[in-house]
C-alpha atoms as a PDB file:
ATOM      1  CA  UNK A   1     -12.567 127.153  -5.174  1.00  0.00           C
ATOM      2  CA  UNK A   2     -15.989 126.431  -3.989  1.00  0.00           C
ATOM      3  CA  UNK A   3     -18.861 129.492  -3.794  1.00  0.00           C
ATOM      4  CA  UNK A   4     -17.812 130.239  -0.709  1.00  0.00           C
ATOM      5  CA  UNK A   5     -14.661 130.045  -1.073  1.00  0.00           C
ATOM      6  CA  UNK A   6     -13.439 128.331   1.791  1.00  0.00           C
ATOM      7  CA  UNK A   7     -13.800 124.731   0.131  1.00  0.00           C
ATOM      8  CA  UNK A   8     -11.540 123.870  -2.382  1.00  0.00           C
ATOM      9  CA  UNK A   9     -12.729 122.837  -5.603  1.00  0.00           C
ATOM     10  CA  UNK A  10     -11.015 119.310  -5.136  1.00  0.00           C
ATOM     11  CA  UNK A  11     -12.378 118.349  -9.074  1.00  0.00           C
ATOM     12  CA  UNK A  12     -10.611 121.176 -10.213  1.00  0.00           C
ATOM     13  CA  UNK A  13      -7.552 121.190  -7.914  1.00  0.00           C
ATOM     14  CA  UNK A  14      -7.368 117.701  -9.264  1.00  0.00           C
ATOM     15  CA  UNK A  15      -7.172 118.330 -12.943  1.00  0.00           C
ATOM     16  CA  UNK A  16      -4.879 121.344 -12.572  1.00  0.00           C
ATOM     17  CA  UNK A  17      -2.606 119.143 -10.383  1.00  0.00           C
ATOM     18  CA  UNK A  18      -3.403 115.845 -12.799  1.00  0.00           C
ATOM     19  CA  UNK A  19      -2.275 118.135 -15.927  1.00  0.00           C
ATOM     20  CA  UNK A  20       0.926 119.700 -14.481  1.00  0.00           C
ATOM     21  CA  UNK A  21       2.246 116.497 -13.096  1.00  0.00           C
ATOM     22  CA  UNK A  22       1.812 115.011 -16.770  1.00  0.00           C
ATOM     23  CA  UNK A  23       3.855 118.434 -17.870  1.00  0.00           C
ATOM     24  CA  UNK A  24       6.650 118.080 -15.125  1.00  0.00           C
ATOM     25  CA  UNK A  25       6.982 113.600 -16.341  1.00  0.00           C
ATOM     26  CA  UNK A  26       7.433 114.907 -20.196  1.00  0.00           C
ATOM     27  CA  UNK A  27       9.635 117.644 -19.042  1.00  0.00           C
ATOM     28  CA  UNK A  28      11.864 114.815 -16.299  1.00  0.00           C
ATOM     29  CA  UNK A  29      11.937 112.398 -19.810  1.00  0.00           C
ATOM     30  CA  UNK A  30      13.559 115.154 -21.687  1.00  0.00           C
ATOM     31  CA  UNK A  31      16.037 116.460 -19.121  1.00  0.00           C
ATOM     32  CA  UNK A  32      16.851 112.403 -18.783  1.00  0.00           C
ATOM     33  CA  UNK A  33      17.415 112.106 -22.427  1.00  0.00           C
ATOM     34  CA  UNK A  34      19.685 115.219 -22.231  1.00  0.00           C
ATOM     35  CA  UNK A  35      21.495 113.782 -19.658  1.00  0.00           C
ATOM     36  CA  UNK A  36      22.398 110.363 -21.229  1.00  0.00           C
ATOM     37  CA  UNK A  37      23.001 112.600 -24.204  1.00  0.00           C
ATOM     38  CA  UNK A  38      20.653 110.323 -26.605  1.00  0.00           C
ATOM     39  CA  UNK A  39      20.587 113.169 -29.372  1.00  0.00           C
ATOM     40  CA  UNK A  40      24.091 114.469 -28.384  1.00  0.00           C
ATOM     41  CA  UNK A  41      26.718 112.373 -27.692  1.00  0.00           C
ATOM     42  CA  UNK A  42      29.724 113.571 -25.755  1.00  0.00           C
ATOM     43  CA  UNK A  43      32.117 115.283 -27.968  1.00  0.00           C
ATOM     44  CA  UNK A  44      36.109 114.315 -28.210  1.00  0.00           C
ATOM     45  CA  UNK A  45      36.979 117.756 -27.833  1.00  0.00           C
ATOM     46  CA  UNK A  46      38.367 118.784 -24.198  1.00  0.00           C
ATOM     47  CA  UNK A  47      36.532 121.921 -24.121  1.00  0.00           C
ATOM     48  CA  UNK A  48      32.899 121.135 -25.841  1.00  0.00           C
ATOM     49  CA  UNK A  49      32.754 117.710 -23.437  1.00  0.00           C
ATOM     50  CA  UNK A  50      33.684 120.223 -20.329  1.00  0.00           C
ATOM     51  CA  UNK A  51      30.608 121.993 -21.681  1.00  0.00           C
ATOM     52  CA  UNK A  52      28.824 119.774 -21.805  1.00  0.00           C
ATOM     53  CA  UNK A  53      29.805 118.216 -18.250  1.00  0.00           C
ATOM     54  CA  UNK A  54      28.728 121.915 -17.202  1.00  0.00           C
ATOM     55  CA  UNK A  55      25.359 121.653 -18.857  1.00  0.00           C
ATOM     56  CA  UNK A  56      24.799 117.838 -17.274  1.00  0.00           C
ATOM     57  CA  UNK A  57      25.342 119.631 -13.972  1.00  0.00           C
ATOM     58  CA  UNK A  58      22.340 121.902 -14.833  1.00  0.00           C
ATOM     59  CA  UNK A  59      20.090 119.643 -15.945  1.00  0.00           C
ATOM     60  CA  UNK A  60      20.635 117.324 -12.976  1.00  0.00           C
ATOM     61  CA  UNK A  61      19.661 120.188 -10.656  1.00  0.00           C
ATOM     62  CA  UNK A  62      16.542 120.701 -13.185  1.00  0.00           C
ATOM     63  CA  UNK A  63      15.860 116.981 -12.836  1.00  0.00           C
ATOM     64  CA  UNK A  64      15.796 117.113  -8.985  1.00  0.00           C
ATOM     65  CA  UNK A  65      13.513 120.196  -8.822  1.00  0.00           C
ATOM     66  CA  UNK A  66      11.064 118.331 -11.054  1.00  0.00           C
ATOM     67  CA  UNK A  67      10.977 115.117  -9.035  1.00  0.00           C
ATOM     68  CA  UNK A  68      10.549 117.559  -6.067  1.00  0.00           C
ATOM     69  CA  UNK A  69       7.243 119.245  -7.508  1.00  0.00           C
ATOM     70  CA  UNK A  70       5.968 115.614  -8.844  1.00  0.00           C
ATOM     71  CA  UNK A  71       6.351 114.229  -5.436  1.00  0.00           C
ATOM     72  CA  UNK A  72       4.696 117.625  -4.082  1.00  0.00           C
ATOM     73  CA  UNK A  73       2.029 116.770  -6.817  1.00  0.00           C
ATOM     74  CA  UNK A  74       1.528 113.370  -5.464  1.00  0.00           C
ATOM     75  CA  UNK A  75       1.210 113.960  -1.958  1.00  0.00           C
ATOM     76  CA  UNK A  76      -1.732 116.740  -2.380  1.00  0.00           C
ATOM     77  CA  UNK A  77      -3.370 113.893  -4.636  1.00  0.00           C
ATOM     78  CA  UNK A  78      -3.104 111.566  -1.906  1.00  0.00           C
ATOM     79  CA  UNK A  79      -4.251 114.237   0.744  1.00  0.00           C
ATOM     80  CA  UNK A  80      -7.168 114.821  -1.548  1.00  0.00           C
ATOM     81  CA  UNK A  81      -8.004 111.178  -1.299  1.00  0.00           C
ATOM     82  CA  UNK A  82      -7.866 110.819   2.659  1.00  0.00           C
ATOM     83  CA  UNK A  83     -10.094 114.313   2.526  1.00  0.00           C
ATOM     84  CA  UNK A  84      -7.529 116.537   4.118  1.00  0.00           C
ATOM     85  CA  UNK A  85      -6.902 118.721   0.981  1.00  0.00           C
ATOM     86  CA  UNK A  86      -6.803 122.461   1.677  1.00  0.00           C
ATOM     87  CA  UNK A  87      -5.857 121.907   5.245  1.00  0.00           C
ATOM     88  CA  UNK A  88      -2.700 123.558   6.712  1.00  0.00           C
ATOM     89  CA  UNK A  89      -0.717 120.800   7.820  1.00  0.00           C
ATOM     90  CA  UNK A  90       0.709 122.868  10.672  1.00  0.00           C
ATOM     91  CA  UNK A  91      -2.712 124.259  12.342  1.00  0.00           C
ATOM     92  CA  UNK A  92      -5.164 122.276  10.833  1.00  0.00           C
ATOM     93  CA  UNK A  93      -7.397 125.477   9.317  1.00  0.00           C
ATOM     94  CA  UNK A  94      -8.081 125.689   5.700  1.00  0.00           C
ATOM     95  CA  UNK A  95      -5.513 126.894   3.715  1.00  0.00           C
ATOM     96  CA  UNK A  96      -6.070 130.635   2.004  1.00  0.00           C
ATOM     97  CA  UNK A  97      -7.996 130.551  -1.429  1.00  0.00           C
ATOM     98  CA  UNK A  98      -5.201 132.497  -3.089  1.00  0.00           C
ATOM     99  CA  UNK A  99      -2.526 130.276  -1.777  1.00  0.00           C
ATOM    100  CA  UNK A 100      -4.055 126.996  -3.052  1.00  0.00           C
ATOM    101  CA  UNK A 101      -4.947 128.922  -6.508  1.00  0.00           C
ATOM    102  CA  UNK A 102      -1.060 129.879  -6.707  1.00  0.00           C
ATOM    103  CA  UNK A 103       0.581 126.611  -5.272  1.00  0.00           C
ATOM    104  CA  UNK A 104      -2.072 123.813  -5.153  1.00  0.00           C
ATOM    105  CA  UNK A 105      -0.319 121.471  -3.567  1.00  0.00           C
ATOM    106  CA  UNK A 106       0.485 123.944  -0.399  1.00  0.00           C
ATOM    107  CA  UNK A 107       1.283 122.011   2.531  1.00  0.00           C
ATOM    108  CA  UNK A 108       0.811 125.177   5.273  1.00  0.00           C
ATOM    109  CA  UNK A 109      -1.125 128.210   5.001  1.00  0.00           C
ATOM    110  CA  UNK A 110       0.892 131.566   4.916  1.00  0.00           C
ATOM    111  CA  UNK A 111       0.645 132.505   8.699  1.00  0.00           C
ATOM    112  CA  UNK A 112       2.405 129.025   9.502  1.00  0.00           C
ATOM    113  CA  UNK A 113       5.017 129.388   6.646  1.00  0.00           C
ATOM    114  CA  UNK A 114       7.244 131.154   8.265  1.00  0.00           C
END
Protein backbone atom coordinates (compact mmCIF):
# COMPACT_ATOMS: atom_id res chain seq x y z
CA UNK A 1 0.00 0.00 0.00
CA UNK A 2 0.55 3.61 -0.54
CA UNK A 3 1.75 6.07 2.65
CA UNK A 4 -1.45 6.55 3.46
CA UNK A 5 -2.61 3.61 3.12
CA UNK A 6 -5.73 3.96 1.45
CA UNK A 7 -4.13 3.70 -2.19
CA UNK A 8 -2.98 0.57 -3.23
CA UNK A 9 0.41 0.17 -4.32
CA UNK A 10 -0.84 -0.93 -7.90
CA UNK A 11 3.27 -1.52 -8.93
CA UNK A 12 3.47 -3.76 -6.22
CA UNK A 13 0.01 -5.39 -6.26
CA UNK A 14 1.08 -5.99 -9.80
CA UNK A 15 4.24 -7.92 -9.30
CA UNK A 16 2.87 -9.93 -6.38
CA UNK A 17 -0.15 -10.80 -8.60
CA UNK A 18 2.32 -11.05 -11.94
CA UNK A 19 4.58 -13.63 -9.81
CA UNK A 20 1.82 -15.86 -8.33
CA UNK A 21 -0.06 -16.20 -11.54
CA UNK A 22 3.38 -17.46 -13.13
CA UNK A 23 3.43 -19.96 -9.84
CA UNK A 24 -0.31 -21.12 -10.21
CA UNK A 25 0.56 -21.75 -14.74
CA UNK A 26 3.77 -24.02 -13.59
CA UNK A 27 1.75 -25.57 -10.91
CA UNK A 28 -1.75 -26.10 -13.73
CA UNK A 29 1.29 -27.68 -16.27
CA UNK A 30 2.22 -30.13 -13.65
CA UNK A 31 -1.20 -31.19 -12.37
CA UNK A 32 -1.92 -31.53 -16.44
CA UNK A 33 1.03 -33.72 -16.88
CA UNK A 34 -0.17 -35.80 -13.87
CA UNK A 35 -3.31 -36.11 -15.29
CA UNK A 36 -2.38 -37.46 -18.79
CA UNK A 37 -0.01 -39.50 -16.69
CA UNK A 38 3.19 -38.43 -18.94
CA UNK A 39 5.69 -39.82 -16.19
CA UNK A 40 3.19 -42.52 -15.01
CA UNK A 41 1.33 -44.40 -17.19
CA UNK A 42 -1.78 -46.21 -16.06
CA UNK A 43 -0.93 -49.45 -14.52
CA UNK A 44 -2.60 -53.03 -15.67
CA UNK A 45 -3.30 -53.81 -12.26
CA UNK A 46 -7.15 -53.39 -11.16
CA UNK A 47 -6.33 -51.90 -7.95
CA UNK A 48 -3.12 -49.46 -8.64
CA UNK A 49 -5.21 -48.02 -11.97
CA UNK A 50 -8.36 -47.53 -9.40
CA UNK A 51 -5.71 -45.54 -7.55
CA UNK A 52 -4.78 -43.90 -9.69
CA UNK A 53 -8.40 -43.02 -11.17
CA UNK A 54 -8.78 -41.78 -7.39
CA UNK A 55 -5.75 -39.57 -7.57
CA UNK A 56 -6.92 -38.13 -11.30
CA UNK A 57 -10.07 -37.16 -9.42
CA UNK A 58 -7.88 -35.04 -7.05
CA UNK A 59 -5.87 -33.45 -9.25
CA UNK A 60 -8.77 -32.42 -11.49
CA UNK A 61 -10.33 -30.63 -8.51
CA UNK A 62 -6.63 -29.09 -7.95
CA UNK A 63 -6.66 -28.12 -11.62
CA UNK A 64 -10.03 -26.27 -11.36
CA UNK A 65 -9.07 -24.35 -8.18
CA UNK A 66 -5.97 -23.13 -10.01
CA UNK A 67 -7.75 -21.94 -13.15
CA UNK A 68 -10.14 -20.30 -10.59
CA UNK A 69 -7.30 -18.15 -8.82
CA UNK A 70 -5.56 -17.45 -12.43
CA UNK A 71 -8.77 -16.12 -13.72
CA UNK A 72 -9.15 -14.21 -10.21
CA UNK A 73 -5.50 -13.09 -11.04
CA UNK A 74 -6.49 -11.84 -14.37
CA UNK A 75 -9.43 -9.95 -13.65
CA UNK A 76 -7.65 -7.70 -10.76
CA UNK A 77 -4.92 -7.15 -13.61
CA UNK A 78 -7.48 -5.99 -15.85
CA UNK A 79 -9.26 -3.88 -13.05
CA UNK A 80 -5.86 -2.41 -12.42
CA UNK A 81 -5.73 -1.36 -16.01
CA UNK A 82 -9.29 0.39 -16.24
CA UNK A 83 -8.09 2.10 -12.66
CA UNK A 84 -10.68 0.47 -10.50
CA UNK A 85 -8.18 -1.67 -8.45
CA UNK A 86 -8.80 -1.63 -4.69
CA UNK A 87 -12.40 -0.77 -5.17
CA UNK A 88 -15.16 -2.96 -3.60
CA UNK A 89 -17.10 -4.04 -6.40
CA UNK A 90 -20.26 -4.08 -4.30
CA UNK A 91 -20.12 -0.35 -2.71
CA UNK A 92 -17.66 1.21 -4.64
CA UNK A 93 -15.24 2.30 -1.40
CA UNK A 94 -11.72 1.20 -1.28
CA UNK A 95 -11.16 -2.05 -0.25
CA UNK A 96 -9.35 -2.56 3.45
CA UNK A 97 -5.42 -2.46 3.33
CA UNK A 98 -5.24 -5.81 5.10
CA UNK A 99 -7.67 -7.44 2.81
CA UNK A 100 -5.86 -6.51 -0.45
CA UNK A 101 -2.37 -7.44 1.40
CA UNK A 102 -4.01 -11.02 2.18
CA UNK A 103 -6.08 -11.62 -1.10
CA UNK A 104 -4.97 -9.07 -3.78
CA UNK A 105 -7.22 -9.75 -6.14
CA UNK A 106 -10.37 -9.11 -3.59
CA UNK A 107 -13.35 -8.34 -5.46
CA UNK A 108 -15.52 -6.81 -2.18
CA UNK A 109 -14.34 -5.40 0.92
CA UNK A 110 -15.18 -7.39 4.18
CA UNK A 111 -18.39 -5.46 5.26
CA UNK A 112 -19.96 -6.45 1.74
CA UNK A 113 -18.66 -10.11 1.89
CA UNK A 114 -21.11 -11.41 3.62
Amino acid sequence: MSPDKTVPDIAAARARLTSRRAELLQRLERVDADQRHLNDPLSADFAEAANQTSNDEVLGAIGDTVRIEIADIDAALARMTAGRYGLCAACGKPIEAARLAAVPYSLRCTACID
